[in-house]
N, C-alpha and C. Protein backbone atom coordinates (compact mmCIF):
# COMPACT_ATOMS: atom_id res chain seq x y z
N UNK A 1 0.84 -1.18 0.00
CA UNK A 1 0.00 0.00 0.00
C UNK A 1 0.88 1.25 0.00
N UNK A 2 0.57 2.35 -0.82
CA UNK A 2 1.69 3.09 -1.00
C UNK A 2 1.10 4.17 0.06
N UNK A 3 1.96 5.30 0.61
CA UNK A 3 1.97 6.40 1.60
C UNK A 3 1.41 7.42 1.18
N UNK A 4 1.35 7.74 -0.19
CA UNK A 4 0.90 8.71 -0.91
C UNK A 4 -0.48 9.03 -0.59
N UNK A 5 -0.90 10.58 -0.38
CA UNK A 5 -2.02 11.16 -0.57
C UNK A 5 -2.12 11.45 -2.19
N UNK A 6 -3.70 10.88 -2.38
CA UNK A 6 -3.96 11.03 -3.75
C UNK A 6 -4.10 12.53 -4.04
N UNK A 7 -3.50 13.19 -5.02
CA UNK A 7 -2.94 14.27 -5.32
C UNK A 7 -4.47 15.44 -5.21
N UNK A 8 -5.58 15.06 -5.76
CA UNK A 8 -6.96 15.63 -6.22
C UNK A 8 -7.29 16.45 -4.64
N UNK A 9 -7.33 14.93 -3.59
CA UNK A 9 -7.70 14.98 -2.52
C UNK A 9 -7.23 15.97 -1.93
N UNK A 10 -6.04 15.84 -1.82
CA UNK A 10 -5.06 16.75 -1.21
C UNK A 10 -5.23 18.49 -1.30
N UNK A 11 -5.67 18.64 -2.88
CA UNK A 11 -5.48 19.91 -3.42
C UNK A 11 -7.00 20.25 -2.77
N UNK A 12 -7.99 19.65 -2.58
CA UNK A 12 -9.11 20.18 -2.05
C UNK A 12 -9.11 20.34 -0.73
N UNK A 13 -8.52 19.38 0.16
CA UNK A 13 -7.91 19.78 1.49
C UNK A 13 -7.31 21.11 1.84
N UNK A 14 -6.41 21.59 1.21
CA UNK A 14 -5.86 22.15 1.45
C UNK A 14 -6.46 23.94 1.04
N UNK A 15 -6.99 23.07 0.17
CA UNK A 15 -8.69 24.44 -0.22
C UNK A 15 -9.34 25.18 1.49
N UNK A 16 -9.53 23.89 1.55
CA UNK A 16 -10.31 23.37 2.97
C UNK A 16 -10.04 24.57 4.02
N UNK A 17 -8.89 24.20 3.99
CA UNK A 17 -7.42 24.57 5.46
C UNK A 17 -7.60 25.95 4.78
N UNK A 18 -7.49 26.55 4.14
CA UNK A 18 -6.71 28.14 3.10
C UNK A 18 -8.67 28.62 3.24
N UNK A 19 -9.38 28.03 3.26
CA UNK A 19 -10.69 29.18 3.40
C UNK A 19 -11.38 28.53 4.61
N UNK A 20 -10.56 28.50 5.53
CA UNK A 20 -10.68 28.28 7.35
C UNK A 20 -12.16 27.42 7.23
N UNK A 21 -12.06 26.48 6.85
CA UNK A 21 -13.18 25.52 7.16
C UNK A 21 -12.86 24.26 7.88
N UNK A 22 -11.32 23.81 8.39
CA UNK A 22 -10.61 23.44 8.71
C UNK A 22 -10.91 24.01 10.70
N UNK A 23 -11.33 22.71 11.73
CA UNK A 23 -11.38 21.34 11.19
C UNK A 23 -12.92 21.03 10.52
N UNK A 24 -12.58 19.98 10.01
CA UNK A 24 -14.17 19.80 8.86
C UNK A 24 -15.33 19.04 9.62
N UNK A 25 -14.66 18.81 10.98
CA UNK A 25 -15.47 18.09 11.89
C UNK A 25 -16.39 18.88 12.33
N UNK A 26 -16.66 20.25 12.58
CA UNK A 26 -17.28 21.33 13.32
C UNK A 26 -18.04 21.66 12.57
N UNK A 27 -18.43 21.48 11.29
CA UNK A 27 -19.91 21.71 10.57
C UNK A 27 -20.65 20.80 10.73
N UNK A 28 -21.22 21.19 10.45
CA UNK A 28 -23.25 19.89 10.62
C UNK A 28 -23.23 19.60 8.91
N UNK A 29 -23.07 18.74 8.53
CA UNK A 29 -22.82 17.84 6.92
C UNK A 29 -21.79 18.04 6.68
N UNK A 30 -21.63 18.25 5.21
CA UNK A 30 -19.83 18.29 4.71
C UNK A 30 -20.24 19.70 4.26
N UNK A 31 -18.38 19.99 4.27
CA UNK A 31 -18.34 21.45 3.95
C UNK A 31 -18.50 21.27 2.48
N UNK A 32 -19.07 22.39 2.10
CA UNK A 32 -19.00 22.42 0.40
C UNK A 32 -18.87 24.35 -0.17
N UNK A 33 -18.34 24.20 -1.25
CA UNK A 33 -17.26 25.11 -2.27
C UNK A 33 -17.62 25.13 -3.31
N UNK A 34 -18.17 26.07 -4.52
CA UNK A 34 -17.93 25.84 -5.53
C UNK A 34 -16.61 27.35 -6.05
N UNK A 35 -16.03 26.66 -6.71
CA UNK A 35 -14.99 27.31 -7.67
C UNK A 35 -14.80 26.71 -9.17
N UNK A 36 -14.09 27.81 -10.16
CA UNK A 36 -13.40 27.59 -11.56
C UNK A 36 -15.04 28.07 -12.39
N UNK A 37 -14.88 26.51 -13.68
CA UNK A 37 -15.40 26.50 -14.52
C UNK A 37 -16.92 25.82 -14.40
N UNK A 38 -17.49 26.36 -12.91
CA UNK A 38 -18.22 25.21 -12.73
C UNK A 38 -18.36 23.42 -11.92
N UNK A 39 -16.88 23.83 -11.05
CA UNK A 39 -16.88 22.69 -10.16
C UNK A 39 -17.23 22.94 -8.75
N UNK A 40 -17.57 21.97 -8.08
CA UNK A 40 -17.87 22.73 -6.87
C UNK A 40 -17.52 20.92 -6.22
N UNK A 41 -17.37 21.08 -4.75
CA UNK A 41 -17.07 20.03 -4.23
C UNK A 41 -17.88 19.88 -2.51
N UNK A 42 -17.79 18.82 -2.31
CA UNK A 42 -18.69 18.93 -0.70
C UNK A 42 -17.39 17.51 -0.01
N UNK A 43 -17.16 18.24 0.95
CA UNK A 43 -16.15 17.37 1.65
C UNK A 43 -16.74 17.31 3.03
N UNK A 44 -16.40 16.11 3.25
CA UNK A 44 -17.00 15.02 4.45
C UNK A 44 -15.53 14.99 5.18
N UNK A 45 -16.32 16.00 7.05
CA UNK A 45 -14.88 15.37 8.03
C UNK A 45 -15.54 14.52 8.71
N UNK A 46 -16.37 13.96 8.79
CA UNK A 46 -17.10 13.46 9.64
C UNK A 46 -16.34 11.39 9.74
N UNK A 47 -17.02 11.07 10.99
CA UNK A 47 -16.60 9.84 10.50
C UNK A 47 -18.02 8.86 10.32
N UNK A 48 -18.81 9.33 9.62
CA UNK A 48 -19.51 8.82 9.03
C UNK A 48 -20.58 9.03 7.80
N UNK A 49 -21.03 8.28 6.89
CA UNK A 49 -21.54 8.79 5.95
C UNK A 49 -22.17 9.65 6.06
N UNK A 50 -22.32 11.09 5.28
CA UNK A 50 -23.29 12.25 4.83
C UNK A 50 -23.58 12.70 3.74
N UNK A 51 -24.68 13.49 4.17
CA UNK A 51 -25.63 13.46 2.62
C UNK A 51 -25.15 14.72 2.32
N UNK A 52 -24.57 15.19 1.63
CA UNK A 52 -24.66 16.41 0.71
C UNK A 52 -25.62 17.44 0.40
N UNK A 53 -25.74 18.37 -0.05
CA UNK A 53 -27.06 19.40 -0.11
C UNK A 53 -27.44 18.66 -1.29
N UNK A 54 -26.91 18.39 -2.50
CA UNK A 54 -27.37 18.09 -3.27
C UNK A 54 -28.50 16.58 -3.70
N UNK A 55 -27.76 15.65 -2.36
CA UNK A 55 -28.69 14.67 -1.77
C UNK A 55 -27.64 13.15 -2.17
N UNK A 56 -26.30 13.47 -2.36
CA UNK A 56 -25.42 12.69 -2.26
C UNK A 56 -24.69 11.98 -0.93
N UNK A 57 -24.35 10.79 -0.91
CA UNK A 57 -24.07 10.00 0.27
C UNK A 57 -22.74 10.49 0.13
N UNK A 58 -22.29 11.16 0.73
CA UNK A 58 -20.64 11.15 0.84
C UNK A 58 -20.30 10.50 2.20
N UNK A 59 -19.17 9.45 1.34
CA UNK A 59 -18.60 8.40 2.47
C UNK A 59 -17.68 9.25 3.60
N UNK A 60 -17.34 8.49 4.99
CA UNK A 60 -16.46 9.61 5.35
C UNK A 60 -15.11 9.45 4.96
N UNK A 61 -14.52 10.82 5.41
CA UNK A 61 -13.85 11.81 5.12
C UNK A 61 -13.14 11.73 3.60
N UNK A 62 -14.72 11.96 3.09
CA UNK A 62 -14.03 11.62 1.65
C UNK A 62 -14.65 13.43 0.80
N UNK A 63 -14.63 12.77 -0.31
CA UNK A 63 -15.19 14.40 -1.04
C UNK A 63 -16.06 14.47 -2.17
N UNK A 64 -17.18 14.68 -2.35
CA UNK A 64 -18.23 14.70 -3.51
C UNK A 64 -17.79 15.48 -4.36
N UNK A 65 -17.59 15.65 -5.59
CA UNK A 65 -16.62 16.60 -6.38
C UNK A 65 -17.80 16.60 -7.98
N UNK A 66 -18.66 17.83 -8.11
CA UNK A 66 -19.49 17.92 -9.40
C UNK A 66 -18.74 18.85 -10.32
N UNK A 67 -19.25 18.79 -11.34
CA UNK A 67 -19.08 19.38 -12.83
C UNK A 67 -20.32 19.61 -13.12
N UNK A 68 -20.40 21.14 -13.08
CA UNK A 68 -22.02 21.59 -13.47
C UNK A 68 -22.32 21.09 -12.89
N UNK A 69 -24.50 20.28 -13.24
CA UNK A 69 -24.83 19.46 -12.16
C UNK A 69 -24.63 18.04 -12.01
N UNK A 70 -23.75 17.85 -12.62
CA UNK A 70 -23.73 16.57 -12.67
C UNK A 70 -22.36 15.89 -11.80
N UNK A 71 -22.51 14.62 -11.37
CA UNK A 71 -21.59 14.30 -10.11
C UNK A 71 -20.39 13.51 -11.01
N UNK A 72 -19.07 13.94 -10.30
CA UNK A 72 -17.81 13.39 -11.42
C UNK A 72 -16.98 12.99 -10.05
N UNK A 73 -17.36 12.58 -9.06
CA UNK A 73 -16.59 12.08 -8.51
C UNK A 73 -16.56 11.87 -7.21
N UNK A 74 -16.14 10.73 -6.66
CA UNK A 74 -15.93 10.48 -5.16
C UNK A 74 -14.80 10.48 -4.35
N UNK A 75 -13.30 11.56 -3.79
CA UNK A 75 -12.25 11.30 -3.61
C UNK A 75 -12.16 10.85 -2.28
N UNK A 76 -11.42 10.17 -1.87
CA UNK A 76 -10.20 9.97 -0.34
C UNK A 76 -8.86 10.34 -0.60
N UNK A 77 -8.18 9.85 0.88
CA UNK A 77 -6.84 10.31 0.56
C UNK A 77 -6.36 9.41 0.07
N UNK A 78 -6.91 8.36 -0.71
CA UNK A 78 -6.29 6.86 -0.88
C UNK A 78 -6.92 6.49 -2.47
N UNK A 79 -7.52 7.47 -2.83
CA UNK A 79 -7.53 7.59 -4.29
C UNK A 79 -9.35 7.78 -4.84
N UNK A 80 -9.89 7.11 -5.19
CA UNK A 80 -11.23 6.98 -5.70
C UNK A 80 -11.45 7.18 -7.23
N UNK A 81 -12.66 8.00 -8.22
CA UNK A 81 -12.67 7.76 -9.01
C UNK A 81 -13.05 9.58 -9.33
N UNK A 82 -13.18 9.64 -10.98
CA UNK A 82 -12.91 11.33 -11.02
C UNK A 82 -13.46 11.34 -12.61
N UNK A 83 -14.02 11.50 -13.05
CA UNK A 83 -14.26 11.96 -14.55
C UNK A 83 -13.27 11.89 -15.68
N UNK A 84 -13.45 11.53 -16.85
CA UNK A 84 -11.98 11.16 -17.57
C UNK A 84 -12.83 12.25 -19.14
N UNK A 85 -13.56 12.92 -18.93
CA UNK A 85 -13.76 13.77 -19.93
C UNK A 85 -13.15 14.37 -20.47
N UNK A 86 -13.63 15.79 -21.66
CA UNK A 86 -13.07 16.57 -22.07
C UNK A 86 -12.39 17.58 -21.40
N UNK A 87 -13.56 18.06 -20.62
CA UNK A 87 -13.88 19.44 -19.83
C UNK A 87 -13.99 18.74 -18.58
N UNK A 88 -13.45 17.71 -17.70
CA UNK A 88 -14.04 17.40 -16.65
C UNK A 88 -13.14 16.10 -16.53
N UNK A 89 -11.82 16.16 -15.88
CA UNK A 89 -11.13 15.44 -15.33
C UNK A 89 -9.87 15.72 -14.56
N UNK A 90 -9.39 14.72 -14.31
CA UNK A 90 -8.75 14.91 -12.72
C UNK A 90 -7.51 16.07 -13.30
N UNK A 91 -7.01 16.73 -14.46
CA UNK A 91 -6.17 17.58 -14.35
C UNK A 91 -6.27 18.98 -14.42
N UNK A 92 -7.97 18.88 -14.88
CA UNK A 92 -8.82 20.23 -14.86
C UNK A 92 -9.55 20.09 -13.21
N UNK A 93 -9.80 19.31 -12.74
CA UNK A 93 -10.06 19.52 -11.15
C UNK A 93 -9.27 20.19 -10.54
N UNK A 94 -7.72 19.96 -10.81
CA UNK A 94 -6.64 19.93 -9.92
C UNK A 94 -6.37 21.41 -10.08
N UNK A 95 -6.35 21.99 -11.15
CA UNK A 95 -5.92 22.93 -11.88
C UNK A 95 -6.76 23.97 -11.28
N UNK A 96 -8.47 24.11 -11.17
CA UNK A 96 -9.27 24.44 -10.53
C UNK A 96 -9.01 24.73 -9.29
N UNK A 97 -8.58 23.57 -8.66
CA UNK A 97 -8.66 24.02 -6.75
C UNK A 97 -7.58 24.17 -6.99
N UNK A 98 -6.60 24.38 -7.58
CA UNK A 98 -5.05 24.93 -7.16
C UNK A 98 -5.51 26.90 -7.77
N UNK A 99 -5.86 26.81 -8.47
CA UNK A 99 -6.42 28.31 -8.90
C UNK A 99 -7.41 28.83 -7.64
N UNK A 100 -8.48 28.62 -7.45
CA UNK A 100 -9.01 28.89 -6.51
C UNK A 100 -8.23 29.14 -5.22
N UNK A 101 -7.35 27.95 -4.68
CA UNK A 101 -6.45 27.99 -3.84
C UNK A 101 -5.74 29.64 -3.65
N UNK A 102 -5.17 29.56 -4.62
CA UNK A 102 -3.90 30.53 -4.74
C UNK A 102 -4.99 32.00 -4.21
N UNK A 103 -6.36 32.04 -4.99
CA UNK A 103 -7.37 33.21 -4.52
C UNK A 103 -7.38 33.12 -3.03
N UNK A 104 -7.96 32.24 -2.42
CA UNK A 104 -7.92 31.72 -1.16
C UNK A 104 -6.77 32.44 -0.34
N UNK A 105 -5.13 32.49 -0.62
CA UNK A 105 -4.62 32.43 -0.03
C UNK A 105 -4.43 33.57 -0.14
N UNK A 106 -4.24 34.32 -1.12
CA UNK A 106 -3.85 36.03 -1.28
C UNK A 106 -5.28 36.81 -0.51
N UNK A 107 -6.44 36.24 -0.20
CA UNK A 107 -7.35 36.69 0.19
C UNK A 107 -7.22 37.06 2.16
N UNK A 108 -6.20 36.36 2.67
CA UNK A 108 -6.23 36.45 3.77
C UNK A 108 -5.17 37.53 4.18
């Protein structure tokens, strides 16, 4: 089993931490974000399954991750699955919350 945090995960974490929603345990459901081109994400600190606004089971401490309205993905820190589209995959996610991020951080 490798040590690695899956890279997606990470970059939304750290979203997380940079727009003080951090710890993710202290909200009532998962925290949720939208940023970019239309992605928006709902992250679960909880340690157990929650439903999303949108009416998604997010497992815990994992992360519901949409494109427009439609759902492209389920992350952990241990990998999961992500959209392999045009407009809607894991290097335009990444690209997204690292952009957003960087807003995030000059914002404080």
């Amino acid at each position: 089993m490798s040590d690695t945090i899956c890279e997606a995960f990470m970059a939304a974490a750290d979203l997380a931490i940079a727009s003080g929603a951090a710890p993710l345990n202290r909200h009532i459901g998962c925290w949720e974000t939208s940023f970019g081109r239309g992605w928006s994400i709902a992250l679960n600190g909880h340690n157990t399954t929650t439903r999303d606004s949108r009416g998604m089971d997010v497992p815990p401490f994992s992360l519901a991750v949409y494109w427009g309205d439609f759902p492209a993905g389920v992350l952990n820190p241990r990998g999961g699955w992500l959209a392999a589209g045009e407009g809607a995959n894991e290097d335009a996610f990444i690209e997204a919350v690292r952009a957003r991020l960087a807003e995030a951080t000059n914002d404080r």
